[in-house]
Structure formats: structure tokens, C-alpha cells
C-alpha atoms as a PDB file:
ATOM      1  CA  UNK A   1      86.980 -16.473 -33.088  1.00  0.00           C
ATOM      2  CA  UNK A   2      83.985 -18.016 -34.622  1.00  0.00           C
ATOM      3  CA  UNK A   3      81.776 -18.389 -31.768  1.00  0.00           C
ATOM      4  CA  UNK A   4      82.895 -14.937 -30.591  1.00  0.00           C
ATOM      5  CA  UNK A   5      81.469 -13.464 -34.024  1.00  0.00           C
ATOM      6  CA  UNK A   6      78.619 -15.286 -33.447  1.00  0.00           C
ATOM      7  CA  UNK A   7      77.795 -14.117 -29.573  1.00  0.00           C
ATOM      8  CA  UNK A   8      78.983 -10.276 -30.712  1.00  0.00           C
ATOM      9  CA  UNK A   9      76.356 -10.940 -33.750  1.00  0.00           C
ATOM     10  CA  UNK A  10      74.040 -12.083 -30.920  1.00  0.00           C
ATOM     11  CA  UNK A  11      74.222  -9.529 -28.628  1.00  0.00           C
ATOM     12  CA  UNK A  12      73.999  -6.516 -31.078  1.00  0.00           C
ATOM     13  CA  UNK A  13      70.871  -7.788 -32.425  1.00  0.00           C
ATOM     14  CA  UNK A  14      69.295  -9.021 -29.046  1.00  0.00           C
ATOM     15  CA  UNK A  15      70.249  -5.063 -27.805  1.00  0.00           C
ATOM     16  CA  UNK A  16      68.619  -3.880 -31.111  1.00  0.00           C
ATOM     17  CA  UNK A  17      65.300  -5.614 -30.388  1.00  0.00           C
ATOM     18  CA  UNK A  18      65.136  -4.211 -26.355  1.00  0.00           C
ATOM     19  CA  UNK A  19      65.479  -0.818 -28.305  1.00  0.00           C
ATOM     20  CA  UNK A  20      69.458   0.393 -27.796  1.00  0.00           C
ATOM     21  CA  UNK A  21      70.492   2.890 -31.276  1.00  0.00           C
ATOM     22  CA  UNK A  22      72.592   1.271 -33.715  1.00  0.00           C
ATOM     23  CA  UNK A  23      75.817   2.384 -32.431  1.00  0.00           C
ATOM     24  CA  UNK A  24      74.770   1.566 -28.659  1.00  0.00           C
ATOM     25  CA  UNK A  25      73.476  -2.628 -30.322  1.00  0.00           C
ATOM     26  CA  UNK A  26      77.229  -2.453 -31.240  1.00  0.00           C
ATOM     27  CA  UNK A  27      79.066  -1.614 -28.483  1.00  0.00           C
ATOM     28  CA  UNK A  28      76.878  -4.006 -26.507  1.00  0.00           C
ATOM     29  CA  UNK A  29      77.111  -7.181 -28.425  1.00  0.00           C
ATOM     30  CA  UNK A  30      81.461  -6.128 -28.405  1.00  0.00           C
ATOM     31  CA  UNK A  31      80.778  -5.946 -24.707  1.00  0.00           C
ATOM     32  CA  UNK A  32      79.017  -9.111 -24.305  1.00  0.00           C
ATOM     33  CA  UNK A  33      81.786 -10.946 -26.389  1.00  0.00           C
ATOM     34  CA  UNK A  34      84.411  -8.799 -24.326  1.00  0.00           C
ATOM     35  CA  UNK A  35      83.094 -10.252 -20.742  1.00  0.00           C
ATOM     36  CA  UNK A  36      82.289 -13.753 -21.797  1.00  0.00           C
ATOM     37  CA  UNK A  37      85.870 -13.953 -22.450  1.00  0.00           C
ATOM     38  CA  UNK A  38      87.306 -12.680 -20.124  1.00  0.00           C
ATOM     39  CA  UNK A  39      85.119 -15.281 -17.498  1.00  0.00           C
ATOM     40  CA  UNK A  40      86.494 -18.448 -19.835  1.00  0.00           C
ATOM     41  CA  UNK A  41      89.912 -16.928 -19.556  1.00  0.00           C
ATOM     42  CA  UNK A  42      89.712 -16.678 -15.749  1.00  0.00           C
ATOM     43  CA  UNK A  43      88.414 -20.199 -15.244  1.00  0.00           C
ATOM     44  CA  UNK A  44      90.549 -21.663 -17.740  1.00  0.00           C
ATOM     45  CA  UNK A  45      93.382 -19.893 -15.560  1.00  0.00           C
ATOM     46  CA  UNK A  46      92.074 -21.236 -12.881  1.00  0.00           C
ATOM     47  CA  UNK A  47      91.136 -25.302 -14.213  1.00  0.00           C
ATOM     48  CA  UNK A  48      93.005 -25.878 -17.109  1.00  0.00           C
ATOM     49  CA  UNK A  49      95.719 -23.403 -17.595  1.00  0.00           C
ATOM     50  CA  UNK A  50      97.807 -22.791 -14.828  1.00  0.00           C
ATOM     51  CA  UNK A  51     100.664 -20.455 -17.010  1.00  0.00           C
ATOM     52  CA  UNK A  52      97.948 -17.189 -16.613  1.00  0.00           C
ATOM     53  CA  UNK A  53      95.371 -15.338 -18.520  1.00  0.00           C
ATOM     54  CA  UNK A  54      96.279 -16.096 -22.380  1.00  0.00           C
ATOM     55  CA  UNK A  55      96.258 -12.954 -24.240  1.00  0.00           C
ATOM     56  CA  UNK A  56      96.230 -14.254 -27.545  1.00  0.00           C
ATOM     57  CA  UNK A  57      92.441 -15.991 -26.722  1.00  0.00           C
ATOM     58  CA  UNK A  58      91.216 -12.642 -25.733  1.00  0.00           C
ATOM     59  CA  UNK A  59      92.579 -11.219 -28.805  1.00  0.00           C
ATOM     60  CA  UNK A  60      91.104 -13.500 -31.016  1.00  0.00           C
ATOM     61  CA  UNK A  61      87.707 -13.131 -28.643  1.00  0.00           C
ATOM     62  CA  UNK A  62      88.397  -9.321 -29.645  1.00  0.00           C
ATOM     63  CA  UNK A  63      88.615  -9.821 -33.300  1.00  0.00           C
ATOM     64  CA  UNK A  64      85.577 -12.237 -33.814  1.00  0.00           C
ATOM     65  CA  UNK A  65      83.745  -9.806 -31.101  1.00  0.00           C
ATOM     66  CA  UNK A  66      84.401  -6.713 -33.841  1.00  0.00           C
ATOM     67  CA  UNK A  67      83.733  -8.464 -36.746  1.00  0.00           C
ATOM     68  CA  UNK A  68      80.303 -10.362 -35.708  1.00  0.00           C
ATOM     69  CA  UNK A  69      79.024  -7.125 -34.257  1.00  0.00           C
ATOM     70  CA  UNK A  70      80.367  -5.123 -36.953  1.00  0.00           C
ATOM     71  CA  UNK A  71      79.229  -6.864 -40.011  1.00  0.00           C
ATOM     72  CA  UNK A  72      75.193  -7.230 -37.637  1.00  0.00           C
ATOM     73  CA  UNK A  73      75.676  -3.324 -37.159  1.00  0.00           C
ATOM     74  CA  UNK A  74      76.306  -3.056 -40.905  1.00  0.00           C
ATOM     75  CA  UNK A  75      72.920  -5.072 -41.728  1.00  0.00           C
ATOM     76  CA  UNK A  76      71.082  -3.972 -39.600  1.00  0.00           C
ATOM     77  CA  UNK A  77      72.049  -0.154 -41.166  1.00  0.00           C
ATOM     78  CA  UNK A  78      71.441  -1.455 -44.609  1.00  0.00           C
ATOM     79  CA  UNK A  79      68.186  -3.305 -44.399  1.00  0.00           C
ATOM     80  CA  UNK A  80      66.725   0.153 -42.321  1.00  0.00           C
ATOM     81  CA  UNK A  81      67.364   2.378 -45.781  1.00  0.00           C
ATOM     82  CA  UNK A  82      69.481   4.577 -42.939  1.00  0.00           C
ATOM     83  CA  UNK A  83      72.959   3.402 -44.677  1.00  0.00           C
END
């Protein structure tokens, strides 16, 4: 979950700075979290777990994905005077 908040904290900033709205930074750093996990899950399906796609991962991928982009979205808000 950590390094999901991190990438989804990432991604909303790194969308900020090629110009996307506040709401559009979010949804792409959730996005970017959303389709990094969903590659590991396929090629851990595929290398190291053989039982399927593990729903519980790309819950917790979810989560961190909500809350790193979230609490970026929030700062970003903030620090612009625009909260």
C-alpha cells in the first residue's frame, strides 16, 4: 500500500506539472497506481502465483492509490489559496 501511495502521489503531481486541473492530476495519478497493478498482478499470475489474480493486492493497490493521490490533491488545493 505504501509504494502505491507513493506512485498515486507521483502521478498526480507529475499530471499537475504537464498542466491537467486538480481533479483531472487526481484521477490520473489513481489511474497510474490502478494499471501498475494490475501489470504486477498479471505477471505475478503468471511467474509466481499460479492460484490467479489476487484481489486483495489490488485492493490494497486501490487504497494506497486513493490515499497518496488524495492527500497530493489536497496539498496541492491548499498551498494554491483555492481550498
Amino acid at each position: 500500500m505504501a509504494v502505491s501511495g507513493i506512485l498515486g502521489s507521483s502521478g498526480t503531481l507529475l499530471a499537475k506539472k504537464f498542466g491537467a486541473s486538480d481533479i483531472e492530476s487526481f484521477w490520473w495519478g489513481l489511474g497510474s497506481v490502478l494499471v501498475v497493478g494490475v501489470v504486477k498482478e498479471l505477471y505475478d499470475t503468471q511467474k509466481t502465483n499460479p492460484t490467479g489474480f489476487d484481489g486483495r493486492d489490488m485492493l490494497a493497490n486501490s487504497i494506497g492509490g486513493v490515499l497518496g493521490s488524495g492527500a497530493t490533491f489536497t496539498l496541492v488545493k491548499f498551498n494554491s489559496g483555492s481550498w
